[in-house]
Protein backbone atom coordinates (compact mmCIF):
# COMPACT_ATOMS: atom_id res chain seq x y z
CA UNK A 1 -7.02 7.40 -6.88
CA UNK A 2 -9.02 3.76 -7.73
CA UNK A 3 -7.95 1.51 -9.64
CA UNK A 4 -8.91 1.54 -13.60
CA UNK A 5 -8.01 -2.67 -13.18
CA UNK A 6 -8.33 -4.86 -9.93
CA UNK A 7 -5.67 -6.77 -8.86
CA UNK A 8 -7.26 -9.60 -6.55
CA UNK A 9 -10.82 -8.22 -6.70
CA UNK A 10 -11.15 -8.51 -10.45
CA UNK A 11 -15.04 -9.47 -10.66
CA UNK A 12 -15.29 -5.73 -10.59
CA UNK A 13 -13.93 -5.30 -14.08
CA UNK A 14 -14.92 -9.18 -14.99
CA UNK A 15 -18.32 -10.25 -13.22
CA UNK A 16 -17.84 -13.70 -14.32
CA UNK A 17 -14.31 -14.64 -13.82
CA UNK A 18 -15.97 -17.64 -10.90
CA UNK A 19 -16.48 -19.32 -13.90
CA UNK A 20 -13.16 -21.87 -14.75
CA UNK A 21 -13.98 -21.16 -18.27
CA UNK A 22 -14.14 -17.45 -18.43
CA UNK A 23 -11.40 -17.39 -15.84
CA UNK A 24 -8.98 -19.27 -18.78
CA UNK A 25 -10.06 -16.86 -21.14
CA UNK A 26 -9.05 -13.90 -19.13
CA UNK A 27 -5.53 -15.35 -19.17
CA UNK A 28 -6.15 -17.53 -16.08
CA UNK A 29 -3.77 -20.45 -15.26
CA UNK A 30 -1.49 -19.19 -18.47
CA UNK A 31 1.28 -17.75 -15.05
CA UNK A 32 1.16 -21.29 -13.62
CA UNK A 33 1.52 -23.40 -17.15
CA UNK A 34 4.37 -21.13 -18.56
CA UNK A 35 6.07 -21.16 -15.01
CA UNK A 36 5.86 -25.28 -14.48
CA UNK A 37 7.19 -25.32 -18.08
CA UNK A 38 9.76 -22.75 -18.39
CA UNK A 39 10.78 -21.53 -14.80
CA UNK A 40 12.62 -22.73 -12.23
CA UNK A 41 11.28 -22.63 -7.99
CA UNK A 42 13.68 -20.25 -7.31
CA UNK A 43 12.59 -17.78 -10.62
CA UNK A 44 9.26 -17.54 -8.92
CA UNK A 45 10.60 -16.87 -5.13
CA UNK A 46 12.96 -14.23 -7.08
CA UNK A 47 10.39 -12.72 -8.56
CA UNK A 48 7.97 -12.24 -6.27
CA UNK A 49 10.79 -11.01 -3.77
CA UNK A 50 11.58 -8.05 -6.46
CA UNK A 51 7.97 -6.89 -6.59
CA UNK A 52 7.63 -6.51 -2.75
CA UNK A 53 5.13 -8.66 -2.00
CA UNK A 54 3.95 -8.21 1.68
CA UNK A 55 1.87 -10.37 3.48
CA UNK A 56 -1.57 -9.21 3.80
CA UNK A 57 -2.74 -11.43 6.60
CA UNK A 58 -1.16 -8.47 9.11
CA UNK A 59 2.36 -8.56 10.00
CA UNK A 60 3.27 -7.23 6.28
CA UNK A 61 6.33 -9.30 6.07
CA UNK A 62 7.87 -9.80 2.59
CA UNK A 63 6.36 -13.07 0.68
CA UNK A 64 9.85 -13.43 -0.75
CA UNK A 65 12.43 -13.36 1.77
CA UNK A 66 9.97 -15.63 4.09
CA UNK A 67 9.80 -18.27 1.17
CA UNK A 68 13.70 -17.85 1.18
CA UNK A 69 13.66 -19.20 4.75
CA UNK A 70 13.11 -22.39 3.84
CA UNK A 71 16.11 -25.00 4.58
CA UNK A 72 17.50 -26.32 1.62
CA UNK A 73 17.28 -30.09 0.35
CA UNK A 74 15.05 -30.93 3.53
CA UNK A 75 11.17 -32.87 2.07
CA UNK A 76 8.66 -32.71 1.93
CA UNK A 77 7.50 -29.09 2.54
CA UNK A 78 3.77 -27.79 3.03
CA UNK A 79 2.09 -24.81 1.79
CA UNK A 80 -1.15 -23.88 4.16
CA UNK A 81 -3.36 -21.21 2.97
CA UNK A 82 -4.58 -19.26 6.04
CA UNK A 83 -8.15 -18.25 5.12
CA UNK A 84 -9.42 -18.15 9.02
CA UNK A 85 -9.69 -14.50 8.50
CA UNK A 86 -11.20 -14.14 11.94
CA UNK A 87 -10.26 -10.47 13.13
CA UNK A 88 -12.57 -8.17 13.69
CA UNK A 89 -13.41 -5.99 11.15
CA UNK A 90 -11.72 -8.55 8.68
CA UNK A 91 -14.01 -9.58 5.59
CA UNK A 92 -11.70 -9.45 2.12
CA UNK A 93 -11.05 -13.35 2.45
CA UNK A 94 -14.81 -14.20 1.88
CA UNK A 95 -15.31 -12.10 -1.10
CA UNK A 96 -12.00 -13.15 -3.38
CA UNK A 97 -12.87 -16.94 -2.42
CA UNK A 98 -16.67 -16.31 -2.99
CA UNK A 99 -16.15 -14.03 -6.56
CA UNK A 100 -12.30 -14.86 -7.82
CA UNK A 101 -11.67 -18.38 -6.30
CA UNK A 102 -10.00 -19.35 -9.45
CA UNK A 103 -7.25 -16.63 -9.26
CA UNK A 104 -6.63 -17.87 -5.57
CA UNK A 105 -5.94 -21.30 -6.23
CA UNK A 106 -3.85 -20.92 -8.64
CA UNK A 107 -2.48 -18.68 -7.05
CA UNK A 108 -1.50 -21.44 -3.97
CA UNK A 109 -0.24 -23.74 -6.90
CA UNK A 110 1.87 -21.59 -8.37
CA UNK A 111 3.29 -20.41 -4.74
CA UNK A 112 3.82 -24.31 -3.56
CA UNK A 113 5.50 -24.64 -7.07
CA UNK A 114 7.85 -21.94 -5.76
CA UNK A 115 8.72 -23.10 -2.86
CA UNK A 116 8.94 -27.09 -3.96
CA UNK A 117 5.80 -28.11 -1.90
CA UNK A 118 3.82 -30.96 -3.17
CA UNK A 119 0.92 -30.37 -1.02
CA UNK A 120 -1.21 -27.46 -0.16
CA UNK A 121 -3.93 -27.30 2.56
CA UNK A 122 -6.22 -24.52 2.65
CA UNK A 123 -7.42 -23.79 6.05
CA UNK A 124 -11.17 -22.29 6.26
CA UNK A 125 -12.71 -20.50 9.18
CA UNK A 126 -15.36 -23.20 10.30
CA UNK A 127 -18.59 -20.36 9.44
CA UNK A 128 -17.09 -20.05 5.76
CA UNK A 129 -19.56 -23.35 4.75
CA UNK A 130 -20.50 -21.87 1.53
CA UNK A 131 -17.32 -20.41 0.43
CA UNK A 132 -15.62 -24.07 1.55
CA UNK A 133 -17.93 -25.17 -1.04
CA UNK A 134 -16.79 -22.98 -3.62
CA UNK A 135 -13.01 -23.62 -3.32
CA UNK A 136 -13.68 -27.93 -3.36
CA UNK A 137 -15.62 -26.86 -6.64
CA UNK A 138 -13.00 -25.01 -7.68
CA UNK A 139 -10.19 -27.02 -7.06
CA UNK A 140 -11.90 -30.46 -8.67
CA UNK A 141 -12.21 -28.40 -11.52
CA UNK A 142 -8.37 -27.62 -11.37
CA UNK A 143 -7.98 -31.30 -10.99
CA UNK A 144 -10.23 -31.81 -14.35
CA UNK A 145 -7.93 -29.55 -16.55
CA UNK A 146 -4.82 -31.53 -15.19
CA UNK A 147 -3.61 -28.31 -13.58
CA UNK A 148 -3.25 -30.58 -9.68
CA UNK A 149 -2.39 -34.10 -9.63
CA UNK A 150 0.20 -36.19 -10.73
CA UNK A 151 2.58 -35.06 -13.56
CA UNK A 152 0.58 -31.69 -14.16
CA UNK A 153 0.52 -30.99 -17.64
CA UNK A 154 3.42 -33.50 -18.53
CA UNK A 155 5.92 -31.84 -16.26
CA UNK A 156 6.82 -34.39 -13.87
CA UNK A 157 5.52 -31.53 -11.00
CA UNK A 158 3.04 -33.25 -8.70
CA UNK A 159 1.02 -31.32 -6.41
CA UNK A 160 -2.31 -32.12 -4.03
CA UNK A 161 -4.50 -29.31 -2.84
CA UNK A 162 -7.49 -29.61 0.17
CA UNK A 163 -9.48 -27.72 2.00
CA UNK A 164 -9.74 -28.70 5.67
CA UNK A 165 -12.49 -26.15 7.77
CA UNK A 166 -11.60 -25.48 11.25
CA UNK A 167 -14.12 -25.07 14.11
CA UNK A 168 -13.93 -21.14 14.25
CA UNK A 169 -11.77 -20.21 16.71
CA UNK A 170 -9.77 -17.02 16.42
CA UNK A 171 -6.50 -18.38 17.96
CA UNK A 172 -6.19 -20.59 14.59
CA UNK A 173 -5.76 -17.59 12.65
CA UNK A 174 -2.40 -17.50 14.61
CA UNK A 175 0.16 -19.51 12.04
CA UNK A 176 1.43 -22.22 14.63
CA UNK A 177 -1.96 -22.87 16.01
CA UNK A 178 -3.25 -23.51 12.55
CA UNK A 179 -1.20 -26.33 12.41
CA UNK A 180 -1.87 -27.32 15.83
CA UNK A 181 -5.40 -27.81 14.42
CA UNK A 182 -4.58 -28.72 10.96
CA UNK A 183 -2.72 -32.00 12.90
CA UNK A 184 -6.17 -32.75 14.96
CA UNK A 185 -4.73 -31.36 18.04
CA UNK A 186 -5.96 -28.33 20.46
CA UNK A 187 -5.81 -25.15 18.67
CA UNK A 188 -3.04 -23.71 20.93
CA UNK A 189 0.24 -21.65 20.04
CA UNK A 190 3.48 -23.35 19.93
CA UNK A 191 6.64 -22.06 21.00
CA UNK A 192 8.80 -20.77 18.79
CA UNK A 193 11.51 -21.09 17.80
CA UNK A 194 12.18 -23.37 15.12
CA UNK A 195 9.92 -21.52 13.16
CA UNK A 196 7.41 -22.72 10.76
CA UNK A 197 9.74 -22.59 7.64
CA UNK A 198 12.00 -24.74 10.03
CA UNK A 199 9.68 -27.55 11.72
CA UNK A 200 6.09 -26.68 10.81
CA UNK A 201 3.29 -29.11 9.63
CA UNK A 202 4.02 -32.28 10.83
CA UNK A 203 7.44 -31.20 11.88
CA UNK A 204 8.67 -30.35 8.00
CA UNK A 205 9.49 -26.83 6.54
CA UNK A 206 6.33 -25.10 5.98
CA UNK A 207 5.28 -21.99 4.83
CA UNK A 208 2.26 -19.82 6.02
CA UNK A 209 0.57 -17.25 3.38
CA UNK A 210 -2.71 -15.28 3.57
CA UNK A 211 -5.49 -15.76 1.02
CA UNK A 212 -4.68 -12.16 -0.47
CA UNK A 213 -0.96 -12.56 -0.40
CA UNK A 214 -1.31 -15.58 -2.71
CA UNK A 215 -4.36 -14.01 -5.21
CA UNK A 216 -1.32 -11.37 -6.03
CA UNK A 217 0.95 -14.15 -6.90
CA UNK A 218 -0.85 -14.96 -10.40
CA UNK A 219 -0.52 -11.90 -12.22
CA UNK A 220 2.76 -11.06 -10.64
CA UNK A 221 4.01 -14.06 -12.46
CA UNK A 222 2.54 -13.16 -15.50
CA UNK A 223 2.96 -9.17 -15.37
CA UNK A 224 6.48 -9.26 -13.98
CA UNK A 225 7.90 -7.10 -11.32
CA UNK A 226 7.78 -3.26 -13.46
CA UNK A 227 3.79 -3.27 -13.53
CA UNK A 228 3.22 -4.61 -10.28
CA UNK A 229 5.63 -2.18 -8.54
CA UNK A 230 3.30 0.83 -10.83
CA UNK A 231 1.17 0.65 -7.78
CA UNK A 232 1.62 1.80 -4.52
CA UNK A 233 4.80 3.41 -2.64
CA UNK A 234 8.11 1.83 -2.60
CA UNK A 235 8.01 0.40 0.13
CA UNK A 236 4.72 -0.98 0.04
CA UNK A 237 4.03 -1.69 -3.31
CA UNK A 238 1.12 -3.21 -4.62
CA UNK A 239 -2.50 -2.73 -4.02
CA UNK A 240 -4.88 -3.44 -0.58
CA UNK A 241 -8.29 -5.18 -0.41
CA UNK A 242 -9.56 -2.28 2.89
CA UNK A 243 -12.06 -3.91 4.72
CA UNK A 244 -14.42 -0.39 6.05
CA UNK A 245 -16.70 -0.63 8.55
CA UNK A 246 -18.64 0.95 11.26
CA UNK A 247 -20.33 4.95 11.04
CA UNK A 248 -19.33 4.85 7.33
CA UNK A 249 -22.43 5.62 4.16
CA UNK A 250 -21.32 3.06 2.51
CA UNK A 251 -19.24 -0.02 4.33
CA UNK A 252 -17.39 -2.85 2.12
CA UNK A 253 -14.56 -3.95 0.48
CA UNK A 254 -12.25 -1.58 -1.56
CA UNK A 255 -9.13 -2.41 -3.30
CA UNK A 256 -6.83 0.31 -3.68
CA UNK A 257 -3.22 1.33 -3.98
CA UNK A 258 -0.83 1.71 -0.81
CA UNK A 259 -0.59 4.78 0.21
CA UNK A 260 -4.40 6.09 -0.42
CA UNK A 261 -5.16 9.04 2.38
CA UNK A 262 -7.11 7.68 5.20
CA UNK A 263 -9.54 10.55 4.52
CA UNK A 264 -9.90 9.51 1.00
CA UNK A 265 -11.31 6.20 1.92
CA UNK A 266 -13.64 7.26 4.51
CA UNK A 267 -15.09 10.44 2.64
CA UNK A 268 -14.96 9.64 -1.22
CA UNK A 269 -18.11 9.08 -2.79
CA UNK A 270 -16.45 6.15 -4.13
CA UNK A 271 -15.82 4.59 -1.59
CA UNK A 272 -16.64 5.03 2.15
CA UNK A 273 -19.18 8.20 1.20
CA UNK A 274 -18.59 10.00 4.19
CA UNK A 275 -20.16 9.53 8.17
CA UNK A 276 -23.78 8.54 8.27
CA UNK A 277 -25.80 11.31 9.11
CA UNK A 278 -22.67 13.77 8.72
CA UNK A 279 -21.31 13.37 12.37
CA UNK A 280 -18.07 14.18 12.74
CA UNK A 281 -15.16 10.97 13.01
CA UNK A 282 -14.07 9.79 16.64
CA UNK A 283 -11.91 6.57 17.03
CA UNK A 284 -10.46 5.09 13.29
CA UNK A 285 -9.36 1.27 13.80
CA UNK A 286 -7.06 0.93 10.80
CA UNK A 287 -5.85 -2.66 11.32
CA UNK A 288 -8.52 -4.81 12.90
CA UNK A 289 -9.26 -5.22 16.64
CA UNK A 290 -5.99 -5.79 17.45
CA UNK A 291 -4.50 -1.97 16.38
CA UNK A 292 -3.99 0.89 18.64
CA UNK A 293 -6.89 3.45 17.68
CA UNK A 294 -6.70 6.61 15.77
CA UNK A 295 -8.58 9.27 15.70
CA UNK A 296 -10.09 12.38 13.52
CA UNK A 297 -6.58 14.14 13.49
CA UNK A 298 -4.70 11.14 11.53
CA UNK A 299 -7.40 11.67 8.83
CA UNK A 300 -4.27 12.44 6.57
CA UNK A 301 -2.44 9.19 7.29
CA UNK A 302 -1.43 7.29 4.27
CA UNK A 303 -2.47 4.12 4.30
CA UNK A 304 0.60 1.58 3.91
CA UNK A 305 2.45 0.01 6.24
CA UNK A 306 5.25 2.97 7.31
CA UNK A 307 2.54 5.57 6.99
CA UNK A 308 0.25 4.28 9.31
CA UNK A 309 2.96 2.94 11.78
CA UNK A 310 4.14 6.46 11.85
CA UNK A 311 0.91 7.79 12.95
CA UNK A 312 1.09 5.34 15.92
CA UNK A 313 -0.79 2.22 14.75
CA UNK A 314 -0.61 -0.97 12.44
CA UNK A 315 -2.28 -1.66 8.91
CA UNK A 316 -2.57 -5.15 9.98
CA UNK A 317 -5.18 -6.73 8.20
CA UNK A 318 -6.66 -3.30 6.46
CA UNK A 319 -9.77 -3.17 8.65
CA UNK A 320 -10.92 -0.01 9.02
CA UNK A 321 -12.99 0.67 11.37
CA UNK A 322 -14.32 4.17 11.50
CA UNK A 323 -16.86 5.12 14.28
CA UNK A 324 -18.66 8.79 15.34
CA UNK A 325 -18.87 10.87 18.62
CA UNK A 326 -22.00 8.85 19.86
CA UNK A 327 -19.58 5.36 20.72
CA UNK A 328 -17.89 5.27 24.54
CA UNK A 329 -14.71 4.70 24.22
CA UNK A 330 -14.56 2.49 28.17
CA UNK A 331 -17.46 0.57 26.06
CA UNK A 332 -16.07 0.08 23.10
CA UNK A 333 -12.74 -1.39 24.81
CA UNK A 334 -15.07 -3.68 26.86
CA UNK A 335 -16.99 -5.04 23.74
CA UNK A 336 -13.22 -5.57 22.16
CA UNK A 337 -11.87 -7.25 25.14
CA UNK A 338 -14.62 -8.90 25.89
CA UNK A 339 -14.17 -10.55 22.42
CA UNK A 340 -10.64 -11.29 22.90
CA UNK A 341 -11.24 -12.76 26.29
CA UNK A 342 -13.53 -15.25 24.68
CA UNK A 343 -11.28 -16.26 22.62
CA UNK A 344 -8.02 -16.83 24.59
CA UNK A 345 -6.93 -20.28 24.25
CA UNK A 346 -5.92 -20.32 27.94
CA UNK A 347 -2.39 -21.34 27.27
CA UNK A 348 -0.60 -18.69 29.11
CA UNK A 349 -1.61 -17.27 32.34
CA UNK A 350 -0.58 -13.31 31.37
CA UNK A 351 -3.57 -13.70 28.65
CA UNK A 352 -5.62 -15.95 30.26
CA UNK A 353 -5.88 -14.12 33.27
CA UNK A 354 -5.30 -10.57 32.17
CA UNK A 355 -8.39 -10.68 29.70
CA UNK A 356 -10.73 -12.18 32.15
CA UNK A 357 -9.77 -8.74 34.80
CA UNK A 358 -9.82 -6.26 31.91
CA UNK A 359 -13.19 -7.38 31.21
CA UNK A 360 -14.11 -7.69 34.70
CA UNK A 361 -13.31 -3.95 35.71
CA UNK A 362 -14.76 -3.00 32.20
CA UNK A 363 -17.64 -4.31 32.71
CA UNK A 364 -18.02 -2.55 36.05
CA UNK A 365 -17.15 0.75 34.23
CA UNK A 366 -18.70 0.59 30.94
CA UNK A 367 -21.90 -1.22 31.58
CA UNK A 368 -22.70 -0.95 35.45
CA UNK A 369 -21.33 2.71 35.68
CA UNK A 370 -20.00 2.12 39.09
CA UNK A 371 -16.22 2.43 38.79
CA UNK A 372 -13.46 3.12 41.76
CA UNK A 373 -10.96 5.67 41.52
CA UNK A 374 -8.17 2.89 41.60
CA UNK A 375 -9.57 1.33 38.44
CA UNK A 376 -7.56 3.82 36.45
CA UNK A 377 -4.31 2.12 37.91
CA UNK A 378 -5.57 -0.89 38.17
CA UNK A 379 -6.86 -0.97 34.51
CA UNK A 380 -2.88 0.30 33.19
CA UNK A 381 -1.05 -2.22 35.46
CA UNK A 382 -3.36 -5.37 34.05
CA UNK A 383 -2.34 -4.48 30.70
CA UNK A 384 1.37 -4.06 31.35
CA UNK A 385 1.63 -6.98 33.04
CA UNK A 386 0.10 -8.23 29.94
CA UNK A 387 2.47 -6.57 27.48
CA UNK A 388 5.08 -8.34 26.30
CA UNK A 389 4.52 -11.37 28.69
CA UNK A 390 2.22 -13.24 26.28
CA UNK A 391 3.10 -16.12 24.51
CA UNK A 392 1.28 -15.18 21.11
CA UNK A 393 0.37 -12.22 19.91
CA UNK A 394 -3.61 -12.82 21.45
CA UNK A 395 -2.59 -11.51 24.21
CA UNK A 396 -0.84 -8.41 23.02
CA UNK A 397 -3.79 -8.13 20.60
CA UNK A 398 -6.01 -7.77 23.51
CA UNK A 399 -3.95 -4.94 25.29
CA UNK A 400 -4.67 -2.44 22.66
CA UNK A 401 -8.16 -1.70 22.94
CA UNK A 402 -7.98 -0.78 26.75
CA UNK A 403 -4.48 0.73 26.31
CA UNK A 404 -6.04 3.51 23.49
CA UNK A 405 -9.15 4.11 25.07
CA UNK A 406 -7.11 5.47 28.65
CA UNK A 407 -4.77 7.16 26.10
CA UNK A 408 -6.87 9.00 24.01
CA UNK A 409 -9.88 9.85 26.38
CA UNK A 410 -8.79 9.22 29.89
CA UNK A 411 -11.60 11.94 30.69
CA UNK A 412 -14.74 9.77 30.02
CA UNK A 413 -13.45 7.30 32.39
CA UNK A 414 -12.85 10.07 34.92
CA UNK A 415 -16.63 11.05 34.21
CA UNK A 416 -17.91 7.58 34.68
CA UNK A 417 -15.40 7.97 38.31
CA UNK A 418 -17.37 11.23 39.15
CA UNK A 419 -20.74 9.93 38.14
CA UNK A 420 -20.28 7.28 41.07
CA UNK A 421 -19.75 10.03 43.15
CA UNK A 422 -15.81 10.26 43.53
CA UNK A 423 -13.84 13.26 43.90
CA UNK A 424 -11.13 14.84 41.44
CA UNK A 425 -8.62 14.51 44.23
CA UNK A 426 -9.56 10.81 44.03
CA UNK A 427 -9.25 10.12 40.59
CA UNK A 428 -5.77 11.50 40.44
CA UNK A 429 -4.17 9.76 43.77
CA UNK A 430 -4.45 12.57 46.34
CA UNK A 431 -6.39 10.91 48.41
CA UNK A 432 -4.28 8.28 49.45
CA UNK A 433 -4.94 5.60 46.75
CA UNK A 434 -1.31 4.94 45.17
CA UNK A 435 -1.46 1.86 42.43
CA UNK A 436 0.11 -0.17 45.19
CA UNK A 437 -3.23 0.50 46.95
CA UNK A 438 -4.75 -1.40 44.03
CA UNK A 439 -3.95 -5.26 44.24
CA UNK A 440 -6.86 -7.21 45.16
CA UNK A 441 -9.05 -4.54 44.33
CA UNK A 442 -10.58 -6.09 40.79
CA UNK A 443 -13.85 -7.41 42.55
């Protein structure tokens, strides 16, 4: 089921579309010139809302209907690019900035054209040095043709477009912290509401996008609503840059149509090739870090955004992460907690102070191998008092790696229990260790 012609990953059928030159001759910045010149703001929102754009930076929302949100007749209005692409598993950003940067930044014009903005900030994970490079290139070459700036091609439209590089912290990938940073302050979550589109950047309407929501936005324009809508499902139309990782022959980005099997991308030749070494699939991460786990049986699962939410878990950010029988699952939740205790911002005390005992009893399990029989309880009731108490979605992020791995194989925690020398009549409470038995008992 590939794709005969990429979408947003189009140096696969055009090696040299980096190049501003061969990028024009592909049809590149035609969208943007016809749309400045013969479309209205509100024709693009419209028409992007009737193909069924969905954000691709995770929660899947439609493009449209949040560019609709907007207040009306309130200026000036930002567009931010969020290119912090900092979940684990996550790597589709880099490649469409480092191989079709052309296609993205027009593809933020055309989207702050939509939505009336005369400035656009692109907002770069701090590590992304070279691609930051790329884009300033890029965009002073935009500048050159008279395609940003002041009365772009004798429209009267002005628009301004930077790239500003954070300090690579994975809180900023959140949209209000972004602009917490983007402002100079501490990269923290505000509360919300008003929303962004409300009181954003600077306290104006602002709107949030993902690099590969906007890359779609070109050719959507220019292709119109019928051929865009030939991909995909219905409900989740369109094609997805799948970032695969882990026990996979061959890892990297594929861009494929919603509603590809699971399977298909894992095992295809094409494209994942299969489990290294042929051992059989354990835990499948289909969203990034921050997605309940899967495992061999959802092998089926189509991957858009109802499919996989019906098998129990989130398409997020379409990093899948795909690993065999040899990975621990009490490990593997420690290494992902540990990662998300790093990088709580400390606002709230529920993540704060959840992450830091998650880690600390996983830690005790996974790498010392000397666990209690109340850290089963213990383990559950840190990560409900976690869920849903959070003030971003960090700390709910953080609950899923320990809340799938008790799940899905509560038995190799219960083997970890024996091998300290515990009973079965332990483990399971008979022995006079209720959970309220458990409080104070993280040390």
């Amino acid at each position: 089921m590939g794709l005969s012609e990429y979408i947003v990953m189009r140096e696969l059928n055009h090696p040299d579309i980096n190049n501003f030159a061969r990028y024009q001759q592909l049809g590149g910045w035609a969208a943007y010139a016809n749309a400045l010149k013969t479309q209205t703001p509100a024709d693009i929102v419209e028409v992007v809302k009737a193909a069924g754009l969905r954000g691709r930076g995770g929660a899947g929302f439609p493009t449209g209907v949040k560019w609709g949100f907007l207040p009306r007749h309130v200026f000036p209005r930002y567009l931010l690019c969020n290119c912090d692409e900092s979940e684990p598993g996550t790597f589709n950003n880099h490649q469409i900035i480092d191989r079709n940067p052309h296609q993205m930044i027009e593809g933020v014009a055309l989207s702050a054209y939509a939505i009336e903005a005369n400035t656009a900030y692109i907002y770069m994970r701090g590590e992304f040095a070279g691609a930051a490079l790329t884009l300033e290139r890029a965009i002073a070459e935009a500048y050159q043709a008279g395609f940003l700036g002041k009365n772009i091609l004798g429209t009267g439209y002005d628009l301004d477009m930077y790239v500003h590089r954070g300090a690579g912290a994975y809180i900023c990938g959140e949209e209000t912290a972004l602009m917490e940073s983007l402002e100079g302050k501490i990269g923290q979550p505000r509360l919300k509401p008003p929303f962004p589109a409300v009181a954003g950047l600077y306290g104006k309407p602002t709107i949030i996008n993902n690099v590969e929501t906007l890359a779609n936005v070109p050719l959507i324009v220019e292709r119109g609503v019928e051929w865009y809508r030939s991909y995909g499902t219905e409900k989740s139309p369109g094609t997805k840059c799948f970032s695969l990782s882990g026990h996979v022959n061959r890892p990297g980005n594929y861009e494929l149509p919603f509603g590809v099997p699971l399977r298909e991308l894992i095992e295809s030749p094409e494209y994942g090739g299969g489990m290294r070494g042929g051992r059989p699939v354990k835990i499948i991460i289909p969203g990034g870090a921050s997605a309940p786990w899967l495992t061999a049986k959802h092998l089926d699962t189509h991957l858009d955004y109802e499919g996989v939410a019906a098998a129990g878990s989130m398409l997020g950010s379409g990093a899948v992460i795909v690993l065999n029988d040899t990975v621990k699952a009490p490990h593997l939740a420690y290494k992902m907690d540990e990662f998300f205790k790093h990088e709580s911002c400390g606002k709230c005390t529920p993540c704060r102070e959840g992450n830091h005992w998650l880690v600390k009893v996983l830690h005790r399990i996974a790498v010392d191998g000397h666990a209690h029989p109340e850290d089963i309880p213990t383990l559950h009731g840190i990560y409900n008092q976690m869920a849903g108490n959070c003030f971003c979605l960090l700390g709910e992020s953080a609950v899923m790696p320990i809340k799938s791995a008790l799940q899905l194989f509560p038995e190799e925690f219960e083997a970890v229990i024996a091998a300290s020398g515990h009973s079965i009549e332990e483990m399971h409470g008979k022995a006079g260790t209720p959970l309220k038995r458990t409080r104070g008992r993280f040390g």
